[in-house]
PDB file of N, CA and C in Angstrom:
ATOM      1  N   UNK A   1      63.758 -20.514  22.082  1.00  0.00           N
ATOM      2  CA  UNK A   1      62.788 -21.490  22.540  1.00  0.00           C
ATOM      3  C   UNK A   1      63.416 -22.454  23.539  1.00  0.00           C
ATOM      4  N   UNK A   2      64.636 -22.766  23.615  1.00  0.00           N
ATOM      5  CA  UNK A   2      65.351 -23.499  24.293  1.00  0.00           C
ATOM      6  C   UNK A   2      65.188 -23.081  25.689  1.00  0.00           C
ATOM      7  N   UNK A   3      64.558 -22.175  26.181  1.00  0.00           N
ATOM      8  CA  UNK A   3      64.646 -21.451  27.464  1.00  0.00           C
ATOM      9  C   UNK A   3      63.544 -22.264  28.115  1.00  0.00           C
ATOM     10  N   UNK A   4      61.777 -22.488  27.217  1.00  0.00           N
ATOM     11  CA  UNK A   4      61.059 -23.056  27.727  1.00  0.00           C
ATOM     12  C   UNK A   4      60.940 -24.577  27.323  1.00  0.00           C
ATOM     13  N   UNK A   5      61.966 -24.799  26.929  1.00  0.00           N
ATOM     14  CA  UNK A   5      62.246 -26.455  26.368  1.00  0.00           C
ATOM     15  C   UNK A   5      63.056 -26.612  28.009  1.00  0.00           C
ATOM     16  N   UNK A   6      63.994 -25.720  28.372  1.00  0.00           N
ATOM     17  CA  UNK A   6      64.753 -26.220  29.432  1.00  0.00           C
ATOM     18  C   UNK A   6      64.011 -26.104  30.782  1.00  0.00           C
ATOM     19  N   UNK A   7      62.682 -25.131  30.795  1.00  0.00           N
ATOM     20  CA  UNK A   7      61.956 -25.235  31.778  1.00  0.00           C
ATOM     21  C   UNK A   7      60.931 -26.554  31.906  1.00  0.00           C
ATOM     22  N   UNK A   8      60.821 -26.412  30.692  1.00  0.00           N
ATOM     23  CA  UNK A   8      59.903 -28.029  30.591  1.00  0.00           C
ATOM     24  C   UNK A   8      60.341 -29.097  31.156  1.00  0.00           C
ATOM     25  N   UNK A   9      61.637 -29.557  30.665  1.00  0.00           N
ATOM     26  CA  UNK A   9      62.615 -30.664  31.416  1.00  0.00           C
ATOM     27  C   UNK A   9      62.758 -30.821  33.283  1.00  0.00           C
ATOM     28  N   UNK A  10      62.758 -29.225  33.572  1.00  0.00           N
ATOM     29  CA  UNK A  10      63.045 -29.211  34.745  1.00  0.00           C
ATOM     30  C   UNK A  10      61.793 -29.145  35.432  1.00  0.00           C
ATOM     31  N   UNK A  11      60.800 -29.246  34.970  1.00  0.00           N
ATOM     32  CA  UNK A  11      59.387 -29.356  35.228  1.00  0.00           C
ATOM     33  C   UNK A  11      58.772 -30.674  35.121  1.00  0.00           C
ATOM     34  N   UNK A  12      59.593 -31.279  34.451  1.00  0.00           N
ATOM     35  CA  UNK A  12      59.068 -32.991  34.100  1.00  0.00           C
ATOM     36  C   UNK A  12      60.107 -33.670  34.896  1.00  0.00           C
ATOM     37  N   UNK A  13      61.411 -33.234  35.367  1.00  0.00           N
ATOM     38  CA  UNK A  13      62.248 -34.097  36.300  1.00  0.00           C
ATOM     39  C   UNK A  13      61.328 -33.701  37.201  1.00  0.00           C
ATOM     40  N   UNK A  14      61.525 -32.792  37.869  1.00  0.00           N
ATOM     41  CA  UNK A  14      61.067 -32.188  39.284  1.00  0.00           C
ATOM     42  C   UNK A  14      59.829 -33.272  39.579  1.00  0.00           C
ATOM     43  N   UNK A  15      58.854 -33.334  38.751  1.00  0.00           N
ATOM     44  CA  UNK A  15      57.786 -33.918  38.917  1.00  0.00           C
ATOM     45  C   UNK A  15      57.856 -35.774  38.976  1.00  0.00           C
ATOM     46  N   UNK A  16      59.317 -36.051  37.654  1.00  0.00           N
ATOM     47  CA  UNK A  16      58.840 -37.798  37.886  1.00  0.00           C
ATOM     48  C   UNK A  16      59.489 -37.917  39.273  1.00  0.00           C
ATOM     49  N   UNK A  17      60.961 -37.069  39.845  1.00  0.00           N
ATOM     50  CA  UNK A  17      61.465 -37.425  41.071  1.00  0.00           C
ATOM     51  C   UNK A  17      60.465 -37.145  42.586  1.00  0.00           C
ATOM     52  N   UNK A  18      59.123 -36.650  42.252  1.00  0.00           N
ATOM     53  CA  UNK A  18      58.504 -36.250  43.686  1.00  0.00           C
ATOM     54  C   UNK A  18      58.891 -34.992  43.951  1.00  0.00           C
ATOM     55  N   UNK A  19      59.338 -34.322  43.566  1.00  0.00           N
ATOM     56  CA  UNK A  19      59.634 -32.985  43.770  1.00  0.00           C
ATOM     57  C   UNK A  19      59.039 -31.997  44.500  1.00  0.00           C
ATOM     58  N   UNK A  20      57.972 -32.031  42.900  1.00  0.00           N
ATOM     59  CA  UNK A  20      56.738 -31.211  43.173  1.00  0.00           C
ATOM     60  C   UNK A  20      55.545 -32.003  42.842  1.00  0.00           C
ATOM     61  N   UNK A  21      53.929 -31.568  43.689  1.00  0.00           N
ATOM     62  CA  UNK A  21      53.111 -32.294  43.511  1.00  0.00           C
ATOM     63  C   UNK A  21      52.450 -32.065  41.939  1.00  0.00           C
ATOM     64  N   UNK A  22      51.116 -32.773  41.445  1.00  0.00           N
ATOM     65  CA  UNK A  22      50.830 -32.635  40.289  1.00  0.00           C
ATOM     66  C   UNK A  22      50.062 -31.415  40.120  1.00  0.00           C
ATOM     67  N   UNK A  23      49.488 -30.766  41.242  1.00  0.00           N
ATOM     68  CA  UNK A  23      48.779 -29.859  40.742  1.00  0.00           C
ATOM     69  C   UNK A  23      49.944 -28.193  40.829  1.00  0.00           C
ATOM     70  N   UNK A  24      51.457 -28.807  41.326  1.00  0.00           N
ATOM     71  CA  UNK A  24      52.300 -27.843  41.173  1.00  0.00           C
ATOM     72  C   UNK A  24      52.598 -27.580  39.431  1.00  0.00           C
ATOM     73  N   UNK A  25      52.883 -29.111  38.512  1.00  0.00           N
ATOM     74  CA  UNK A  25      53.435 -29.301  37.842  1.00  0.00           C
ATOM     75  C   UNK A  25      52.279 -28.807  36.877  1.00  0.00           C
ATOM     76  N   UNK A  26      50.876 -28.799  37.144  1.00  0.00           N
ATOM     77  CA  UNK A  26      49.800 -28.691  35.759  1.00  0.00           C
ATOM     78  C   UNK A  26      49.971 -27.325  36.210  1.00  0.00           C
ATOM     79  N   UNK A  27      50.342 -26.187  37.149  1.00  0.00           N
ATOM     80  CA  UNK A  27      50.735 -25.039  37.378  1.00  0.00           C
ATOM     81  C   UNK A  27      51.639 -24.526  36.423  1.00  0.00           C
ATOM     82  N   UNK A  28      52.938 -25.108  36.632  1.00  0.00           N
ATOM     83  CA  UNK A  28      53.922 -25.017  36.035  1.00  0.00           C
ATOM     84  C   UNK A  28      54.030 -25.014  34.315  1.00  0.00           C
ATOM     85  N   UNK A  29      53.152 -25.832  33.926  1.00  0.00           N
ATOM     86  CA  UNK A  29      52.706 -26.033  32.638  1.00  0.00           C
ATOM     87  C   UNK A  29      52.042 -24.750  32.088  1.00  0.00           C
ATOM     88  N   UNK A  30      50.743 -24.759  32.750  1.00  0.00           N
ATOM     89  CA  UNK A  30      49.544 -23.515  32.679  1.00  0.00           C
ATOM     90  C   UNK A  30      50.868 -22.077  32.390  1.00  0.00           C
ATOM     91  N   UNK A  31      51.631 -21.729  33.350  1.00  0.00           N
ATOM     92  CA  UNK A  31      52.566 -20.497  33.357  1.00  0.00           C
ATOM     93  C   UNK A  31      53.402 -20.312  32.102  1.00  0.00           C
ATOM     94  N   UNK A  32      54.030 -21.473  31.514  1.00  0.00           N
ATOM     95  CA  UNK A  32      54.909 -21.500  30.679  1.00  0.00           C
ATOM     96  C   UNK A  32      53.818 -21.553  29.385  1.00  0.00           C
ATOM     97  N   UNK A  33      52.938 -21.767  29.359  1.00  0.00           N
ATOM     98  CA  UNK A  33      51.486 -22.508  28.124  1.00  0.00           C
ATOM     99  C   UNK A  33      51.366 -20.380  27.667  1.00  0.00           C
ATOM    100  N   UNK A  34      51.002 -20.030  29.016  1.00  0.00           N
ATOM    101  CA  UNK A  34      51.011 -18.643  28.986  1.00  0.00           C
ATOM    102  C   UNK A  34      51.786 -17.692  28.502  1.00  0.00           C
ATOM    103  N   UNK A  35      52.914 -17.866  29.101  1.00  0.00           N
ATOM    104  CA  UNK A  35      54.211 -17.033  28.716  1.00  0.00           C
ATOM    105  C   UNK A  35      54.465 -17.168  27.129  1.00  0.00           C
ATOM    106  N   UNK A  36      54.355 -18.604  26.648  1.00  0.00           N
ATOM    107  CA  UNK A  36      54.202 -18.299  25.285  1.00  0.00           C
ATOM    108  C   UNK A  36      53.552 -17.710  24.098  1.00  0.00           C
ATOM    109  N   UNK A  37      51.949 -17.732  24.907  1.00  0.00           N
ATOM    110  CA  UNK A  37      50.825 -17.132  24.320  1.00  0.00           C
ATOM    111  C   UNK A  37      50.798 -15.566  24.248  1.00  0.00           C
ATOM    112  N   UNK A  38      51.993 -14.948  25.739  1.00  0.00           N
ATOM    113  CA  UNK A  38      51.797 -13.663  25.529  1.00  0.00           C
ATOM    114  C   UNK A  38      52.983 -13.568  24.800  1.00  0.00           C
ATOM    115  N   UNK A  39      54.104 -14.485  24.629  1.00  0.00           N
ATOM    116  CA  UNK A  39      55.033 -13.499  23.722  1.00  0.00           C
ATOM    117  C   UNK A  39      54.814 -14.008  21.758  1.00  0.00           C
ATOM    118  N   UNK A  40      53.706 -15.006  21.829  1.00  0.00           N
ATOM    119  CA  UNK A  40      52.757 -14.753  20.510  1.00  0.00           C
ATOM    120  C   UNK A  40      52.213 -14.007  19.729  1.00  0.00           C
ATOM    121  N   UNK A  41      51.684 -13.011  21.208  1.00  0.00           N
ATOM    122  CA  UNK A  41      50.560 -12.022  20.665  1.00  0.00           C
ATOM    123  C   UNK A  41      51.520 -10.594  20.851  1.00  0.00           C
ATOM    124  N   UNK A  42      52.911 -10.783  21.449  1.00  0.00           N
ATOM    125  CA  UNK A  42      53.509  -9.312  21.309  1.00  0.00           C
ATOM    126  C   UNK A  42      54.496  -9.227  19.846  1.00  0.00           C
ATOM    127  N   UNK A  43      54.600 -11.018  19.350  1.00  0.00           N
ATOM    128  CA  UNK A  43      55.136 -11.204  18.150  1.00  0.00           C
ATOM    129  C   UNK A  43      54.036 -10.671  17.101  1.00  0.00           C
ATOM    130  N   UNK A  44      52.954 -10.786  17.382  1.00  0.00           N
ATOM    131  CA  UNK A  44      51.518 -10.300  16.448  1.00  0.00           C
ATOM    132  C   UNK A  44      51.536  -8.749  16.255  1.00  0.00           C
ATOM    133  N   UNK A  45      51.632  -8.142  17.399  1.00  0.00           N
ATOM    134  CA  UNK A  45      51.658  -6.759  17.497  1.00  0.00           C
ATOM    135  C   UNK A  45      52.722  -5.694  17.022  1.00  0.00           C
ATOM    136  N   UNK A  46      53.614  -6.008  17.041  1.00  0.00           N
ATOM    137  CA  UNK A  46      55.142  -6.134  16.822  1.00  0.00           C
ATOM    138  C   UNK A  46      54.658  -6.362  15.280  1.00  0.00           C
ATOM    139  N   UNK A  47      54.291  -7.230  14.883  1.00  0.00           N
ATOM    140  CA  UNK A  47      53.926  -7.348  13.353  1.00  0.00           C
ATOM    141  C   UNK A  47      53.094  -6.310  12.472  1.00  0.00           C
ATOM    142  N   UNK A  48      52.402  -6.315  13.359  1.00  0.00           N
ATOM    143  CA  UNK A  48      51.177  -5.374  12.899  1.00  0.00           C
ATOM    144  C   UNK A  48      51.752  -3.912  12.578  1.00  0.00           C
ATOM    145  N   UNK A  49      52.182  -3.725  13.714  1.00  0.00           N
ATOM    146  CA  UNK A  49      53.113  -2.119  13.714  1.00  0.00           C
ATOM    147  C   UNK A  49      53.901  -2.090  12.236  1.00  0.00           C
ATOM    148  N   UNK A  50      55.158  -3.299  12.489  1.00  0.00           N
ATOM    149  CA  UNK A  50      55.551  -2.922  11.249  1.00  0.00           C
ATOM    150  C   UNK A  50      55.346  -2.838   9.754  1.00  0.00           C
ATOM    151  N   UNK A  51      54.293  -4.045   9.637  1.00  0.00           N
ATOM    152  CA  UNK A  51      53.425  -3.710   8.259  1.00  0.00           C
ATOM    153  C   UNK A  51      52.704  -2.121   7.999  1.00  0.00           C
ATOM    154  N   UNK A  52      52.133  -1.542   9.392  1.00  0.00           N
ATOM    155  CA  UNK A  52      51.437  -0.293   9.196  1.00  0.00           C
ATOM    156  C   UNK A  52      52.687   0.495   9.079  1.00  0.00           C
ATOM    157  N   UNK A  53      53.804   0.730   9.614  1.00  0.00           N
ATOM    158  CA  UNK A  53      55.006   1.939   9.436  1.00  0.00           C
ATOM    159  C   UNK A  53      55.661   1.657   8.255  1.00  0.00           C
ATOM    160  N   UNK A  54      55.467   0.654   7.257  1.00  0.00           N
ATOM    161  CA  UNK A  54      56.126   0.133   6.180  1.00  0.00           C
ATOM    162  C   UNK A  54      55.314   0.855   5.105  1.00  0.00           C
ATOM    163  N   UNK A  55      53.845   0.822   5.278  1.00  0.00           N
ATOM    164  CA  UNK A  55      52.669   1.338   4.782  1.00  0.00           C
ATOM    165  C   UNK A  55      53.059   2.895   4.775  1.00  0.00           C
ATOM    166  N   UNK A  56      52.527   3.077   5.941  1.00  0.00           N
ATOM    167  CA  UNK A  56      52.857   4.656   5.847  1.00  0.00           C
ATOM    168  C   UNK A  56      54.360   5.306   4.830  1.00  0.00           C
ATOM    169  N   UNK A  57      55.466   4.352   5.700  1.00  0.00           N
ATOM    170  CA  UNK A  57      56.711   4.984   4.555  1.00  0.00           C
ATOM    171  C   UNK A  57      56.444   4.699   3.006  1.00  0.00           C
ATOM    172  N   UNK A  58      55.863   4.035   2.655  1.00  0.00           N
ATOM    173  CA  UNK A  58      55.700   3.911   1.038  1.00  0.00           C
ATOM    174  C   UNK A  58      54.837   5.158   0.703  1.00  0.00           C
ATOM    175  N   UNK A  59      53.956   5.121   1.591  1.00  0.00           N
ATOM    176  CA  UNK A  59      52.937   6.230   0.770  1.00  0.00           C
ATOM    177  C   UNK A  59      53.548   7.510   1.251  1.00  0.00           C
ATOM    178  N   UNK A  60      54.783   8.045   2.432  1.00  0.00           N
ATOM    179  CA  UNK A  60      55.254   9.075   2.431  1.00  0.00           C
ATOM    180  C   UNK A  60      56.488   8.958   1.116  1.00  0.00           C
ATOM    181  N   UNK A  61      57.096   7.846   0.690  1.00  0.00           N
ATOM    182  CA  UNK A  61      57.498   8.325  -0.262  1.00  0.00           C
ATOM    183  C   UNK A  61      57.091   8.545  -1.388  1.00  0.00           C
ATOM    184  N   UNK A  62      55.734   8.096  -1.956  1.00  0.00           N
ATOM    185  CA  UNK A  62      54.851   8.279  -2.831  1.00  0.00           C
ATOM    186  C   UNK A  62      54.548   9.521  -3.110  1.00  0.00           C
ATOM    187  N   UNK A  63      54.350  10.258  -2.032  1.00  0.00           N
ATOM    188  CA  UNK A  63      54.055  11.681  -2.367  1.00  0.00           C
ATOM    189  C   UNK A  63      55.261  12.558  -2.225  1.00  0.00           C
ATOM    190  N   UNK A  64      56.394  12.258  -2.094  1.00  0.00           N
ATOM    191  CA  UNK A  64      57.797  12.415  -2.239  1.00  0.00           C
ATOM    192  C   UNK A  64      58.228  12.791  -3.563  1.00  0.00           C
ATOM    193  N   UNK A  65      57.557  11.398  -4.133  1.00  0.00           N
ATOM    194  CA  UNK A  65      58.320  11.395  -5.694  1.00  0.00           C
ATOM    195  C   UNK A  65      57.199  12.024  -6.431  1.00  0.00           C
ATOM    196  N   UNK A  66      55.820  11.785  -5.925  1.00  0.00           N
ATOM    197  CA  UNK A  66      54.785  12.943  -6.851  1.00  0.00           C
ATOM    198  C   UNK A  66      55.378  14.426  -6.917  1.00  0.00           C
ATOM    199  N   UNK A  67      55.881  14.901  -6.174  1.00  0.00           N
ATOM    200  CA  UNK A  67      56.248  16.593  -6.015  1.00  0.00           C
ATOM    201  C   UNK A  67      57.229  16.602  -6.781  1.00  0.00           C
ATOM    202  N   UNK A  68      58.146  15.707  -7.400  1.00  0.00           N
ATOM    203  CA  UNK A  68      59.428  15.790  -8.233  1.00  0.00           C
ATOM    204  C   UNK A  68      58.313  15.306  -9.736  1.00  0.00           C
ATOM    205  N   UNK A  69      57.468  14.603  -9.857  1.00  0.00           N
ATOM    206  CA  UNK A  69      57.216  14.068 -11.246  1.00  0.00           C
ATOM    207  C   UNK A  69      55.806  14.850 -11.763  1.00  0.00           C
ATOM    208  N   UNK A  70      55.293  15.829 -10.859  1.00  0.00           N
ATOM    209  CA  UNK A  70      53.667  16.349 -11.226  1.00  0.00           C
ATOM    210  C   UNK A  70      54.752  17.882 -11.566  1.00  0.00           C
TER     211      UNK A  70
END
């Protein structure tokens, strides 16, 4: 997280020194607001997967151990 903590900073100097104008900086914001939202939803997906392949391996070993106990 420190990556968009350090973009933030350099997004809030840039801006109190005149840097960049404000509608650069509500830019700058909007991009990084984003970037987090998509690596949210690839943390979501990424999740999802592994609950379903966790799923599946239980129930492939389920019928694993049925063929040794039926």
């Amino acid at each position: 997280m420190s990556s968009y903590e350090d973009f933030y900073n350099k997004l809030e100097s840039s801006y109190a020194n005149g840097e960049i104008t404000q509608a650069d900086y509500v830019d700058g914001l909007q991009n990084a607001y984003d970037s987090i939202l998509d690596n949210l939803q690839a943390v979501q997906d990424l999740d999802k997967e592994m609950l379903e392949y966790y799923g599946n391996t239980l129930d492939l070993a389920e019928d694993e151990l049925s063929k040794y106990t039926d």
